[in-house]
Protein backbone atom coordinates (compact mmCIF):
# COMPACT_ATOMS: atom_id res chain seq x y z
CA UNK A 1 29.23 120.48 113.54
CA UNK A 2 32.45 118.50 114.56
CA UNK A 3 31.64 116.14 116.62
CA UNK A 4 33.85 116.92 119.88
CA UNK A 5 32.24 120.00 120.03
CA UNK A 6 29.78 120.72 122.09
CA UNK A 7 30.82 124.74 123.41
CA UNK A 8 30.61 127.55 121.61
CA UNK A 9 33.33 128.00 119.02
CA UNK A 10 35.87 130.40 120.22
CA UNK A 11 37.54 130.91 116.81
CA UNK A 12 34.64 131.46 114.78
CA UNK A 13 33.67 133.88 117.19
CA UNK A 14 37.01 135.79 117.22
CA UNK A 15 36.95 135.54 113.24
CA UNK A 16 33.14 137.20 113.68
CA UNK A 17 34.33 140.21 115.90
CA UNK A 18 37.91 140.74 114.33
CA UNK A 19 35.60 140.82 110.75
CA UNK A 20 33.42 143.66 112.16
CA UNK A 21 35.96 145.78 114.05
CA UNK A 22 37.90 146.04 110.94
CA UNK A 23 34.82 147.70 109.29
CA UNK A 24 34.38 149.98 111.78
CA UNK A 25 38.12 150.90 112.02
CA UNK A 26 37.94 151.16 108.00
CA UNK A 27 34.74 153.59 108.02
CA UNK A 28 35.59 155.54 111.29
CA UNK A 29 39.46 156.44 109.20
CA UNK A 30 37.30 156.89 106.04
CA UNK A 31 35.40 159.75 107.13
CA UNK A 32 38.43 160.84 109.07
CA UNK A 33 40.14 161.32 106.32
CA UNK A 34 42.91 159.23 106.99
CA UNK A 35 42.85 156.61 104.85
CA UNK A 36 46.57 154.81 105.41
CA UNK A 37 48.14 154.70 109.02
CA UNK A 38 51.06 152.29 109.02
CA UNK A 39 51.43 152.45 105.07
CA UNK A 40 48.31 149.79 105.39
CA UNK A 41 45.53 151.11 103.21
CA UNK A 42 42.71 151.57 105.90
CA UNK A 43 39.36 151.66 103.38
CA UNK A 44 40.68 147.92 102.19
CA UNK A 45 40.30 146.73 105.18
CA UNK A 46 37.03 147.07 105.74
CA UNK A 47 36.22 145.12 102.33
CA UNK A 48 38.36 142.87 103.99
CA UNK A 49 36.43 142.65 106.74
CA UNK A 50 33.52 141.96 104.75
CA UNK A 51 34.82 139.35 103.08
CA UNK A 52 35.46 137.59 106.40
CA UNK A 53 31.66 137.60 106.99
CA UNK A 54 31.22 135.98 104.20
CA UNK A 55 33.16 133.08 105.09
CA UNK A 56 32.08 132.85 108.51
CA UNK A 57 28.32 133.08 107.55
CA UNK A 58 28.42 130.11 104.78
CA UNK A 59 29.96 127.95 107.60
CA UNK A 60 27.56 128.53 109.87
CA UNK A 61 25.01 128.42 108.00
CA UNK A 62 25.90 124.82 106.45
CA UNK A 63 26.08 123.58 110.66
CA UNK A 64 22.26 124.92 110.77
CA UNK A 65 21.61 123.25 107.56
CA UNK A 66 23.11 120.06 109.13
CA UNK A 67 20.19 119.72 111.93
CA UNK A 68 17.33 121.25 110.01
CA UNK A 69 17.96 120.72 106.14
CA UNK A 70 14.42 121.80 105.75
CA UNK A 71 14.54 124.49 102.51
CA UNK A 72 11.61 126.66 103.48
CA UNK A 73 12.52 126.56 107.22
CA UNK A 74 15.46 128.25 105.90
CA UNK A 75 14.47 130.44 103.96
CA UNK A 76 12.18 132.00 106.84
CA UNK A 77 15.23 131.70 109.23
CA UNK A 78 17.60 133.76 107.33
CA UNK A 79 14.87 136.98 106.21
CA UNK A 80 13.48 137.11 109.86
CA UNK A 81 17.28 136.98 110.54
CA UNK A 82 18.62 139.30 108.06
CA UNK A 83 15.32 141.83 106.98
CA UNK A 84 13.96 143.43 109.74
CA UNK A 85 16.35 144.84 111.53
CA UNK A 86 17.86 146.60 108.02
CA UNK A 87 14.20 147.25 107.76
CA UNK A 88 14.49 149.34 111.16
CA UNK A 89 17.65 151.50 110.21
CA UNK A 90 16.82 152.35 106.88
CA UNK A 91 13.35 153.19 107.85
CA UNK A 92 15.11 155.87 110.52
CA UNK A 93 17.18 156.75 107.76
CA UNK A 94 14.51 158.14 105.79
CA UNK A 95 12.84 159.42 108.53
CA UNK A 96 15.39 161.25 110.02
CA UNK A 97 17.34 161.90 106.84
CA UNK A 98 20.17 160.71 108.91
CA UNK A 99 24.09 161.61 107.45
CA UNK A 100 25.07 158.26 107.03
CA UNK A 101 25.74 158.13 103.50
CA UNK A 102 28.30 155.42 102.25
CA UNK A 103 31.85 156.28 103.02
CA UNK A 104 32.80 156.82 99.44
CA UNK A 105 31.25 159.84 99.65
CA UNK A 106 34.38 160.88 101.97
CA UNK A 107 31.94 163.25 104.00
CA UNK A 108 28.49 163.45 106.27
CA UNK A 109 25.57 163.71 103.96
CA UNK A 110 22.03 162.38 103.95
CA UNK A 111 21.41 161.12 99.81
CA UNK A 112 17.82 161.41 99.05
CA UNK A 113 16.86 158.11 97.51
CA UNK A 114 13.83 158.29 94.54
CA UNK A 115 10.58 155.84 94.57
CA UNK A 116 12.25 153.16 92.95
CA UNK A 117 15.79 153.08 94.99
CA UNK A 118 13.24 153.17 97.97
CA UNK A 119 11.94 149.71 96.69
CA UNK A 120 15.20 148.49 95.57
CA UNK A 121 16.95 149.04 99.29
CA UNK A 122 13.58 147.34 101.03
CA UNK A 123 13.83 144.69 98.93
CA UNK A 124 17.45 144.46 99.24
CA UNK A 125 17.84 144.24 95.51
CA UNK A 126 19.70 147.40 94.75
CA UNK A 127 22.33 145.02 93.82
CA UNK A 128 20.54 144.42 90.77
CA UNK A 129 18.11 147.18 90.28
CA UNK A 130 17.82 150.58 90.26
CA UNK A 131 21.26 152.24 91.24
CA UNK A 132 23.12 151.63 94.22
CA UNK A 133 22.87 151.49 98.16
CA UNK A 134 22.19 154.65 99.59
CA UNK A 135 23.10 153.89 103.31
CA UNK A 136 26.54 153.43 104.46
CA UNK A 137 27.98 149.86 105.27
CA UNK A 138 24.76 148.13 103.08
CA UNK A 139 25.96 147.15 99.96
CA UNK A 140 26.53 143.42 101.35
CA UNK A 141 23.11 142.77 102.32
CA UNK A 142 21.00 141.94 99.01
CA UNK A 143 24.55 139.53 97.53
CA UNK A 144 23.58 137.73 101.33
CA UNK A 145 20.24 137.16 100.84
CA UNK A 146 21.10 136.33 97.30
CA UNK A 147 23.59 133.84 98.48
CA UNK A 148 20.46 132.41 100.72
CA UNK A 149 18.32 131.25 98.10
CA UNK A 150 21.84 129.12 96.62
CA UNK A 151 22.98 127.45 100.09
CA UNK A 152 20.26 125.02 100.28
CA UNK A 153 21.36 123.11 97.37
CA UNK A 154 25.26 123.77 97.64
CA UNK A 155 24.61 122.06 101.20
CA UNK A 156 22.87 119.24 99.45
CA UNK A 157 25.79 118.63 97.51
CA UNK A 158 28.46 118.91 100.13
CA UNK A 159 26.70 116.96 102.59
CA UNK A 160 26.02 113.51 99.28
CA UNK A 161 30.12 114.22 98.68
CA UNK A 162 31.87 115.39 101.41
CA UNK A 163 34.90 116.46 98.83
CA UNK A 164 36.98 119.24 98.90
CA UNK A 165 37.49 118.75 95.23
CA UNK A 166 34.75 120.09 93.43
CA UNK A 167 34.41 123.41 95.41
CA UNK A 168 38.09 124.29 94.59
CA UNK A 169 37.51 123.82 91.22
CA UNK A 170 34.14 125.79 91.55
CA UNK A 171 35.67 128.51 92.87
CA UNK A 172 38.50 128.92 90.41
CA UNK A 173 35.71 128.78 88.12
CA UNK A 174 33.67 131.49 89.38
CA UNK A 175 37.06 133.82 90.52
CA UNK A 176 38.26 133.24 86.89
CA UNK A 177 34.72 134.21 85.17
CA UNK A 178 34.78 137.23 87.30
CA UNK A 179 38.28 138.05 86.75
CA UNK A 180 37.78 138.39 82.79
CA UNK A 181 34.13 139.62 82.72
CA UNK A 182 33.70 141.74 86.08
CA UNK A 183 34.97 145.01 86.68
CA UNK A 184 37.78 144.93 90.10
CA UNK A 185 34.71 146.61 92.22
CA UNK A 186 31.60 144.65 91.91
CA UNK A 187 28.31 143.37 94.48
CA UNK A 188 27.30 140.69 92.21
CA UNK A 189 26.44 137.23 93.40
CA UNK A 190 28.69 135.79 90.62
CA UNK A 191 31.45 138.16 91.59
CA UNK A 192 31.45 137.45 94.97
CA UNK A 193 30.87 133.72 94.94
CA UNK A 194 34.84 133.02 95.14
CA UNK A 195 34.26 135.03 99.15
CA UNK A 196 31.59 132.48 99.78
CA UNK A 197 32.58 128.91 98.57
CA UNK A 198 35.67 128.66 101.17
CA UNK A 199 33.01 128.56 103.91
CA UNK A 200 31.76 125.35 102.10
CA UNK A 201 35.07 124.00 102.15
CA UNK A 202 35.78 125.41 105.98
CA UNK A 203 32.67 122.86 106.56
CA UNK A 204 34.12 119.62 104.86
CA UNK A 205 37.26 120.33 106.46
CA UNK A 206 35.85 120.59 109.69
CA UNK A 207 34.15 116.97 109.60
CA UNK A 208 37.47 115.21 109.23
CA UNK A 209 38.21 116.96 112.66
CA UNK A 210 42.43 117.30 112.41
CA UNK A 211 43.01 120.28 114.58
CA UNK A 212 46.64 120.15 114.82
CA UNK A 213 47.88 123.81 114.94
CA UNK A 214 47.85 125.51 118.78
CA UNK A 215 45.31 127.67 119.59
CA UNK A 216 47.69 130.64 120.15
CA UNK A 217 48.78 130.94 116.72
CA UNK A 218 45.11 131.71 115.44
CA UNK A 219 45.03 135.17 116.00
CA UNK A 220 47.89 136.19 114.75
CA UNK A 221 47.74 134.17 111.35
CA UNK A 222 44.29 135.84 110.76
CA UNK A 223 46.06 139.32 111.54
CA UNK A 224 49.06 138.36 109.34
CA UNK A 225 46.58 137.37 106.56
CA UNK A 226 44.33 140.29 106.37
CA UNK A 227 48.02 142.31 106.98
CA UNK A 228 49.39 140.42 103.50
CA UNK A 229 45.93 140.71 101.43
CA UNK A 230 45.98 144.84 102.41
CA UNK A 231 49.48 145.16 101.21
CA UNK A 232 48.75 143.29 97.64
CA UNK A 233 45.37 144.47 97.27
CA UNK A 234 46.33 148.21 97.87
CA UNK A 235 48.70 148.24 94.35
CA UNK A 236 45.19 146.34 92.77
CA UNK A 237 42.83 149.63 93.24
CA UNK A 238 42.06 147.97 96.68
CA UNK A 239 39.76 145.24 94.33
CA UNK A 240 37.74 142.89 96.06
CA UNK A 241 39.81 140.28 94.14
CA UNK A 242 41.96 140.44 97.44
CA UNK A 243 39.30 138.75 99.49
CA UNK A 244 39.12 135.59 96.64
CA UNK A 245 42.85 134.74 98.15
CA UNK A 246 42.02 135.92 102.06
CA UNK A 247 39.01 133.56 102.16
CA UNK A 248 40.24 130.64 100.46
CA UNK A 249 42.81 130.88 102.63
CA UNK A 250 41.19 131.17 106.07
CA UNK A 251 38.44 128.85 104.99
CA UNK A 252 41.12 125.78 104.29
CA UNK A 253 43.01 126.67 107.00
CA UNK A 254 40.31 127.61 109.67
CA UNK A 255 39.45 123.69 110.59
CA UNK A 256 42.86 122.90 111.55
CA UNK A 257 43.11 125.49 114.57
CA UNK A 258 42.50 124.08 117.85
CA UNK A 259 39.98 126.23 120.09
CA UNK A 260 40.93 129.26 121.68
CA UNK A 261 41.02 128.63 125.96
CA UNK A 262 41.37 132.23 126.64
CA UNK A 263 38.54 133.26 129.01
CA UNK A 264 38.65 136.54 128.19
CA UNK A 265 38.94 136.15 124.66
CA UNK A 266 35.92 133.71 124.66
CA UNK A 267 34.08 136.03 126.09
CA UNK A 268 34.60 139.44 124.31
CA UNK A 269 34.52 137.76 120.77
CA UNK A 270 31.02 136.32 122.28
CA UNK A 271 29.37 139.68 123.17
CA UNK A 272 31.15 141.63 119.82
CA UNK A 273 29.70 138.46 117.80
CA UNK A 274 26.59 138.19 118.88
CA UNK A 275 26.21 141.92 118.85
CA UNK A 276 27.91 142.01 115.21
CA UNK A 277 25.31 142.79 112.80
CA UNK A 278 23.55 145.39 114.90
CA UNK A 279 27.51 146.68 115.30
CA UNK A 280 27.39 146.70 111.28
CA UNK A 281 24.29 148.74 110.69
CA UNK A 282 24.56 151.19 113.45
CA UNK A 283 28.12 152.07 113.23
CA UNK A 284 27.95 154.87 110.53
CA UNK A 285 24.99 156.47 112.11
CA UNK A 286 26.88 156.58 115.54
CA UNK A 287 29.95 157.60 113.38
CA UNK A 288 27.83 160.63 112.36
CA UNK A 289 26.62 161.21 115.27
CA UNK A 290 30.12 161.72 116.75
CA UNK A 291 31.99 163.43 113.66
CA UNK A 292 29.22 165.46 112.38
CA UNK A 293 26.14 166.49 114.45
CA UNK A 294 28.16 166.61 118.01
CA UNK A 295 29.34 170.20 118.66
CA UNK A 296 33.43 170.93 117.91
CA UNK A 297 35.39 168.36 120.34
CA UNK A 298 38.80 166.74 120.88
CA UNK A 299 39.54 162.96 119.48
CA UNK A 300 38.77 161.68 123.25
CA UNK A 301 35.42 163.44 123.66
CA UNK A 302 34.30 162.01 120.13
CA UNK A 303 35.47 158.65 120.45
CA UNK A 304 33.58 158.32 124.03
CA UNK A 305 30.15 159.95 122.13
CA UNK A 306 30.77 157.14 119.60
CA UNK A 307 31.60 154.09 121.90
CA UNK A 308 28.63 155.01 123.90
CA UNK A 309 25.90 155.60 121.23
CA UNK A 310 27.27 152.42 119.44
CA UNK A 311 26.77 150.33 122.54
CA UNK A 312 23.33 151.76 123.49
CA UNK A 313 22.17 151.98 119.70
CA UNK A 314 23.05 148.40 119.68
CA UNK A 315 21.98 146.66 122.98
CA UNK A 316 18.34 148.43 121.62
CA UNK A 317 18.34 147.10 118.33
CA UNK A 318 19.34 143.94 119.04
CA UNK A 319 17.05 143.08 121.97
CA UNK A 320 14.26 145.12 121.01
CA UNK A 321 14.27 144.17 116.59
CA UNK A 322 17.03 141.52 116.09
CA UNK A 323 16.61 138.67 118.71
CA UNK A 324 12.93 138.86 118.70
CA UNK A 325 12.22 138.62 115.54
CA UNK A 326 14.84 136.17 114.95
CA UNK A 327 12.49 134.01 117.37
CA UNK A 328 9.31 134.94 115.75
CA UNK A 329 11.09 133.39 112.57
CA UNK A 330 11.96 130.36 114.22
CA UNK A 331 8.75 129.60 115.40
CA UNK A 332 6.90 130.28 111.96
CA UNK A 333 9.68 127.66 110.61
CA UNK A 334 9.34 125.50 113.29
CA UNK A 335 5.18 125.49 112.99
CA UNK A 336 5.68 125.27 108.89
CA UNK A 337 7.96 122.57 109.53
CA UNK A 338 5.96 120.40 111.46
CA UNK A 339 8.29 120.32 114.29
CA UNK A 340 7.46 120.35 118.05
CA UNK A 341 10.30 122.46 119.27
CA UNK A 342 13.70 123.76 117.88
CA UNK A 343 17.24 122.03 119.69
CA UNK A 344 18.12 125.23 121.84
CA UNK A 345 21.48 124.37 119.94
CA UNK A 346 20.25 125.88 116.90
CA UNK A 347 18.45 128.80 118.28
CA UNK A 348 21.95 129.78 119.48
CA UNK A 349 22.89 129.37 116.64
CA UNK A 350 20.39 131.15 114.86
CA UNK A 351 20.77 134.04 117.33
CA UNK A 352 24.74 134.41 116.28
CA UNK A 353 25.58 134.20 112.55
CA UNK A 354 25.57 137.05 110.21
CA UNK A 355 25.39 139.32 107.68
């Protein structure tokens, strides 16, 4: 982590909150049916938004790989992190053959999964395996944990080299294979290798610590980027290929924004961050609960029956699945590791970053 910092960091908590309200704007239009308000294309935005996590996460995640390079500690981290709290919702998914389809099905519905996508969507393989996700705002879960297993070792390179170099040309690389052999929609790791790698160079940047642009400026470049990637994108059948430019973008220029002083900003993009993934999972369910089982209502009345099963739904899940379990997995990696007690730096750490 840079050196002169020893807070939490503002801007990668903005970037964290901004990321998931832009998928919940995206998905609450979707099934609105309004899908462009401005001329902007709304749905894009939420890939967008994905894409942000994806540079945000790899970041992160190098800084916890910093203090504990250990590759089995993180391993355990990142599934006790990452699995049970999907475990959770999709479980009361299937229960409760909840309507919370994936938006592209423009409507409510509850899609009966067979044995096998069952086992793919546990195993958060369905990536690979056996059709596709079957619960709304999923379908960047197994390309995470897939990215997990590779992080160890891209960290063990970055942190013998320390060049910005090589992971520009790597990512040209893998944008380039992609581009040729990939169709424009695709959840492969390989496809979606050119979102992660500007993470990895967000972290080299970072250690040469030259944060000359003013704080107040941050915000509105990341608007004015996502704003720029939406307009292009949406005449390139909204393809993820948009998010290659928006995250090599924020991830070289990320490092050279001072920190946010803001109060208030500091402490919303805290709560939304640290709430984020339970914000992610939830959101469609609440979404449904609001659009399509809650009785014929005005915009208002719906949007407060949203806002206030999101927040409970999420205060539950995160207290009573997330945080707990993302302790239980610290202290298996801690006792695996041999170590006596984990920095309460990284189990802050470890209680924030995302899908």
């Amino acid at each position: 982590m840079p050196k002169e910092q020893t807070g939490p960091l503002v801007n990668l908590d903005f970037v964290r909150s901004f990321a998931v309200a832009l998928v919940v704007i995206s998905h609450a239009s979707g099934y609105a049916h309004r899908p462009r308000v401005l001329g902007y294309d709304i749905w894009f935005f939420g890939i967008l938004g994905v894409c942000i996590f994806f540079v945000h996460t790899t970041l992160v995640l190098m800084w916890s790989l910093q203090r504990d390079a250990d590759t089995l500690s993180f391993y355990l981290r990142r599934i006790f992190r990452l699995w049970p709290l999907w475990a959770v919702v999709f479980g009361l998914y299937l229960g409760l053959h909840i309507a919370a389809s994936p938006y592209y099905a423009f409507d409510f519905r509850y899609f009966a999964p067979r044995r096998k996508e069952v086992l793919a969507n546990i195993l958060l393989v369905f990536n690979l395996v056996f059709g596709a996700n079957v619960v709304g705002a999923s379908w960047s879960l197994p390309v995470e944990m897939q990215m997990y297993v590779l992080l160890p070792f891209l960290f063990a390179y970055v942190r013998a080299h320390r060049l910005l170099w090589p992971l520009l040309v790597l990512d040209a690389l893998l944008c380039l294979t992609a581009y040729t052999q990939l169709p424009a929609i695709n959840t492969s790791l390989l496809f979606c290798g050119g979102l992660f790698l500007p993470g990895a160079m967000a972290y080299v940047l970072f250690q040469r610590e030259r944060k000359l642009l003013p704080s107040f400026l941050f915000p509105p470049w990341v608007v004015a980027l996502v704003l720029a990637v939406n307009t292009w994108g949406s005449k390139q059948q909204n393809s993820i290929r948009g998010g290659w430019i928006l995250c090599l973008l924020l991830g070289l220029s990320l490092p050279h924004f001072r920190e946010m002083q803001s109060a208030v900003i500091r402490n919303a993009s805290a709560i939304i961050a640290r709430y984020s993934y339970s914000i992610y999972l939830a959101h469609i369910p609440c979404l449904a609960v609001a659009m399509h089982y809650w009785p014929r209502g005005g915009t208002v009345e719906r949007t407060l029956v949203f806002f206030v099963t999101l927040t409970a739904s999420c205060y539950l899940l995160y207290h009573l699945i997330e945080a707990p379990f993302i302790r239980v997995g610290a202290r298996i990696a801690r006792r695996l590791n041999g170590r006596s007690r984990l920095t309460l730096a990284q189990q802050t750490t470890d209680l924030n970053p995302a899908p």
